[in-house]
C-alpha atoms as a PDB file:
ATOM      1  CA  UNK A   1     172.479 -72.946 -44.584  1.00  0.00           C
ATOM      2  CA  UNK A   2     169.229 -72.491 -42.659  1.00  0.00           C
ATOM      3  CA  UNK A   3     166.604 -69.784 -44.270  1.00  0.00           C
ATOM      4  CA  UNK A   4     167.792 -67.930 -40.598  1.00  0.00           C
ATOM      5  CA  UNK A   5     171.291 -67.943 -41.484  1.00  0.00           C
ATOM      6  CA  UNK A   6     172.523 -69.897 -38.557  1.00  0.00           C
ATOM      7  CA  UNK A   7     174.597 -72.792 -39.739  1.00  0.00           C
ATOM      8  CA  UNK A   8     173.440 -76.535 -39.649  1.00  0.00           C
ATOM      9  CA  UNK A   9     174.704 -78.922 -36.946  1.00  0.00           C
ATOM     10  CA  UNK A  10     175.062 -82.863 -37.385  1.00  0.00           C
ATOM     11  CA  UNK A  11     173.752 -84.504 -34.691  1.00  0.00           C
ATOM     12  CA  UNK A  12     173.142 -88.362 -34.581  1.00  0.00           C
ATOM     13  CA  UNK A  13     170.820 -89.841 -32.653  1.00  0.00           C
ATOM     14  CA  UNK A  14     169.028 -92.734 -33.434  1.00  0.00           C
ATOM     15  CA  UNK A  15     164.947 -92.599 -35.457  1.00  0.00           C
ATOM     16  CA  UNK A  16     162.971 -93.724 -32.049  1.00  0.00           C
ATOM     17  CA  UNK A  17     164.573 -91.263 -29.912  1.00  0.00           C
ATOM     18  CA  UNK A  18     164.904 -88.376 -32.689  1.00  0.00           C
ATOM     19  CA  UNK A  19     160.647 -89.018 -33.269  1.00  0.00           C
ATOM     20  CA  UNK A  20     159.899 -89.469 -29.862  1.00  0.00           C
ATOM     21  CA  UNK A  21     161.575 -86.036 -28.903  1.00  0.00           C
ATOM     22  CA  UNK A  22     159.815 -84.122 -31.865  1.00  0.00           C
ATOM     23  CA  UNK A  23     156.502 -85.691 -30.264  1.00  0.00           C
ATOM     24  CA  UNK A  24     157.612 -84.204 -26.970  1.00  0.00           C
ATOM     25  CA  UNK A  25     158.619 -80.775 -28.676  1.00  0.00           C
ATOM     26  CA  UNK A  26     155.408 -80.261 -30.692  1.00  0.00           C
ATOM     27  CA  UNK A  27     153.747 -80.903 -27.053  1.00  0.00           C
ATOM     28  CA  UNK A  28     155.490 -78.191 -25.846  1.00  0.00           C
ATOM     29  CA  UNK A  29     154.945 -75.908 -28.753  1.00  0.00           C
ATOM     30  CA  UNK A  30     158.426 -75.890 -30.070  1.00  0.00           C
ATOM     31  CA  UNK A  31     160.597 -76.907 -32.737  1.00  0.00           C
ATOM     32  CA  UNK A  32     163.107 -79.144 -32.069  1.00  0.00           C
ATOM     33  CA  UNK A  33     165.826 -76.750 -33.089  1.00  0.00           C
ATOM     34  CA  UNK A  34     163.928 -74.290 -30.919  1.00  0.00           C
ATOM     35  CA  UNK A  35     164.132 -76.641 -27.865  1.00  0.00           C
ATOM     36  CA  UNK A  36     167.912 -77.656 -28.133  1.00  0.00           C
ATOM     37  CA  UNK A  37     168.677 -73.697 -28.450  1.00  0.00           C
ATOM     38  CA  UNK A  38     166.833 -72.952 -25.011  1.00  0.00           C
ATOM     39  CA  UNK A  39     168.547 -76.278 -23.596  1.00  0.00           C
ATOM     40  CA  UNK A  40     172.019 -75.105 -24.766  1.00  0.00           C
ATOM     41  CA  UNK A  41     171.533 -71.480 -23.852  1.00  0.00           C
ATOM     42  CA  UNK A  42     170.660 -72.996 -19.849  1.00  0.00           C
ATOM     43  CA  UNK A  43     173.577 -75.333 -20.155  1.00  0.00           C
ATOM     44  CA  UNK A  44     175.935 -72.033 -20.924  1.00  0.00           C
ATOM     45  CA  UNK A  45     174.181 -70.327 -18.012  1.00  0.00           C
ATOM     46  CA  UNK A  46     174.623 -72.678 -15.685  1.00  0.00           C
ATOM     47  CA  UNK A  47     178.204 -72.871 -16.715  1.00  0.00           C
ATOM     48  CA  UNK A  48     179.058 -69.665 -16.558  1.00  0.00           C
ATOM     49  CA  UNK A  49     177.348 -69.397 -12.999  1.00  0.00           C
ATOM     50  CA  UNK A  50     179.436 -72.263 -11.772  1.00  0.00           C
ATOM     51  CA  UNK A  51     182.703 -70.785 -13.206  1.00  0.00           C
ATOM     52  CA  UNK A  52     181.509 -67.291 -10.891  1.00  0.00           C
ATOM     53  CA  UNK A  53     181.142 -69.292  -8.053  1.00  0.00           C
ATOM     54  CA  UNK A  54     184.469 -71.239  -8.378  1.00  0.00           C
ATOM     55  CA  UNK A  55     185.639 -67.891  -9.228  1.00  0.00           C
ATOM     56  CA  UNK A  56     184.324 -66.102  -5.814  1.00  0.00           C
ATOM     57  CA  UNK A  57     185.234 -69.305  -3.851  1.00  0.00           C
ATOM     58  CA  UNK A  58     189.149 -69.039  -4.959  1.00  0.00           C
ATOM     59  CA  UNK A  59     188.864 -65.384  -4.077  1.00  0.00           C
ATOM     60  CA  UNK A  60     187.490 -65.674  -0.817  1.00  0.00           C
ATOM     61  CA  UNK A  61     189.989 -68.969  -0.009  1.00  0.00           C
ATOM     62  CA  UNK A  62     193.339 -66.643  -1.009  1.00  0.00           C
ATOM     63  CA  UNK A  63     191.628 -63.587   1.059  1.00  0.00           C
ATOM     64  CA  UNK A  64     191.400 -65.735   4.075  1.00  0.00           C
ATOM     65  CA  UNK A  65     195.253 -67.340   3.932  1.00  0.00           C
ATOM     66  CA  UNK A  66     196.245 -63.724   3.362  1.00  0.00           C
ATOM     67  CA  UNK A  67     194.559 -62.486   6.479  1.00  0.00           C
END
């Protein structure tokens, strides 16, 4: 457990990469926990954008071969 109460994720990645992204983090000001929560909050975004648009798109496609 985290002292915010989320739960703790395992993710592996190897010591170069994991140092050279805290290095990138602290440039930006940011934990790296804090910086993979905005990246995974875009990535659900984005997502849910895409599934609108393929959403809209199927709508418009059906009202057209209905018309």
């Amino acid at each position: 457990m985290t002292t915010k109460g989320t739960p703790g994720r395992v993710v592996r990645v190897d010591d170069d990469t994991w140092a050279a992204y805290g290095e990138a983090c602290a440039a930006k000001g940011l934990a790296r926990a804090a910086d993979l929560r905005v990246y995974i909050n875009r990535e659900i975004s984005a997502h849910k954008r895409r599934l609108a648009a393929e959403q809209r798109d199927a709508g418009t496609a059906r009202n057209i071969a209905e018309s």
